[in-house]
Protein backbone atom coordinates (compact mmCIF):
# COMPACT_ATOMS: atom_id res chain seq x y z
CA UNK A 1 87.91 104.41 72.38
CA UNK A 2 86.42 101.09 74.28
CA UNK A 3 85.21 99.45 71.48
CA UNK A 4 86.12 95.88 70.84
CA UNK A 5 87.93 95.99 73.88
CA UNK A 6 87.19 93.74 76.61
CA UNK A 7 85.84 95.88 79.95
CA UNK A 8 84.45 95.65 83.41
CA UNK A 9 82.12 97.81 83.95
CA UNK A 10 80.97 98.55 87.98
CA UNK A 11 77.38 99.35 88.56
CA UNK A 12 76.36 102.38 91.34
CA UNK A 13 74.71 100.82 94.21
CA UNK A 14 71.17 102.24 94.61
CA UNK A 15 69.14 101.34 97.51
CA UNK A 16 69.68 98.30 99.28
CA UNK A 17 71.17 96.86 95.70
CA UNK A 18 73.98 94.01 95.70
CA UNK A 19 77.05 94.70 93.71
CA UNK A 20 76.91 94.09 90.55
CA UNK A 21 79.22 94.11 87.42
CA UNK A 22 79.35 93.46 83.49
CA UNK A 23 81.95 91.59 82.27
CA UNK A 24 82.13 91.67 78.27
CA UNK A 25 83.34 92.82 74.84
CA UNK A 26 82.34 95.99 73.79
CA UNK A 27 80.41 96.33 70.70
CA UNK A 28 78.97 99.78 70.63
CA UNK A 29 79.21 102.64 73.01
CA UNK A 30 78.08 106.04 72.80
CA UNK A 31 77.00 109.55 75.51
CA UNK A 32 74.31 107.45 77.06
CA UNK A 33 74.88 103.93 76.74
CA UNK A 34 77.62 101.25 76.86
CA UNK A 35 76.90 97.75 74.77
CA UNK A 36 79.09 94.94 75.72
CA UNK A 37 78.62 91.16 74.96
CA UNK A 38 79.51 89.57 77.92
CA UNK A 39 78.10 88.31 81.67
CA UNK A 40 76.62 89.95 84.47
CA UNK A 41 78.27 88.79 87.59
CA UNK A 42 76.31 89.63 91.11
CA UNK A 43 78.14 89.43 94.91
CA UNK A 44 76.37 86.89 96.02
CA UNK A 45 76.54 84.89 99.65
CA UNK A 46 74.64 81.87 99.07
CA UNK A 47 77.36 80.82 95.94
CA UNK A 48 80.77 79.04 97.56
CA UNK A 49 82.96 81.45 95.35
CA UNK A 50 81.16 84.48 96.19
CA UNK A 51 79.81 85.47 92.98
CA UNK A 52 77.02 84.41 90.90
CA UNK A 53 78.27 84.18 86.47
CA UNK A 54 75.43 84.09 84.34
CA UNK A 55 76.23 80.62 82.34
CA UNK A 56 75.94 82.13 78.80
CA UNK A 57 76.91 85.76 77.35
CA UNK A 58 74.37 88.06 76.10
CA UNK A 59 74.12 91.80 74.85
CA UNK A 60 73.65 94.30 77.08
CA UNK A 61 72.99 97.96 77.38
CA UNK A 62 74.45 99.25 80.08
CA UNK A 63 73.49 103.29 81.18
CA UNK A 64 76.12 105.36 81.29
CA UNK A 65 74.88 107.47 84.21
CA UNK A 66 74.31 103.89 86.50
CA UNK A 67 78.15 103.19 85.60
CA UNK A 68 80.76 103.56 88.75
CA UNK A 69 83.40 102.53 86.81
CA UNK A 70 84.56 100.73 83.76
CA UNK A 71 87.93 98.52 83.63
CA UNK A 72 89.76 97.69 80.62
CA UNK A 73 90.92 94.02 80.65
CA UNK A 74 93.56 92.51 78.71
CA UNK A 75 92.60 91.34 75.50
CA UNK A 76 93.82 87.75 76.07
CA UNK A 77 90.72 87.50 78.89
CA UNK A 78 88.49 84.76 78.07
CA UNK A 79 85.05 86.08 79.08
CA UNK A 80 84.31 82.10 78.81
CA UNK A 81 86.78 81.25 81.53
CA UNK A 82 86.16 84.14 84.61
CA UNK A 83 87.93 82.76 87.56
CA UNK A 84 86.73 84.66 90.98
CA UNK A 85 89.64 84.36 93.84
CA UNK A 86 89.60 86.14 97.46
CA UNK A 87 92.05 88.27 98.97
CA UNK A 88 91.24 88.98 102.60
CA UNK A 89 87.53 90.30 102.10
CA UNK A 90 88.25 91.36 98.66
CA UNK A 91 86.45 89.42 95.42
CA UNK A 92 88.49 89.72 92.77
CA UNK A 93 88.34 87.77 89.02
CA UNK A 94 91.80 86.47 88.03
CA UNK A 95 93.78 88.50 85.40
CA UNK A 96 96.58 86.31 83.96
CA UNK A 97 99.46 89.14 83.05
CA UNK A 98 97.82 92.24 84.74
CA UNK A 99 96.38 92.71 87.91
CA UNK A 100 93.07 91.42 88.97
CA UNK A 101 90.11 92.82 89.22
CA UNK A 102 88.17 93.93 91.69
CA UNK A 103 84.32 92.73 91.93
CA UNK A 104 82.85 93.69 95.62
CA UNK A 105 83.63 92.57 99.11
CA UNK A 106 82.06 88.99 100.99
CA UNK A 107 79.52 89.50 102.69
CA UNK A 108 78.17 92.26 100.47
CA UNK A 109 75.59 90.58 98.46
């Protein structure tokens, strides 16, 4: 269903956790796990955009039952390219053709 399709994917906040999101390809997914190939992006205050972007992709397994919520992204988004904008308090990564995505609020992390 999300394979090879290029996600989101929210983290639950546990205790005293900053957000924290996945921003990939999916490669394998099943009942208990989601795979993507992608970059972990974290709300953070001490970066002037907001958000901290691991520099290169990796694999990741990703829990299903630590997953708030998974957005599907166009697949013209280049995961090489992630573009983080504000709107009011809102962090949000630029979607060219849709609209864009929501990573956490400033101030969060």
């Amino acid at each position: 269903m999300i394979k090879d399709r290029i996600v989101r994917i929210k983290l639950k906040r546990g205790y005293q956790q900053r957000p924290l999101s996945y921003l990939g390809k999916v490669t394998a997914f099943n009942d208990h796990w989601v795979v993507l190939d992608g970059r972990a992006l974290l709300v953070c205050r001490a970066q002037p955009n907001g958000v901290q972007i691991d520099k290169r992709p990796s694999a990741t397994m990703v829990p299903r039952e630590n997953i708030e919520s998974i957005r599907v992204l166009p697949d013209t988004f280049n995961v090489d390219d992630i573009r983080v904008t504000t709107e009011g308090q809102q962090l949000q990564i630029v979607v060219d053709g849709a609209v864009d995505c929501y990573v956490g609020e400033l101030g969060e992390g």
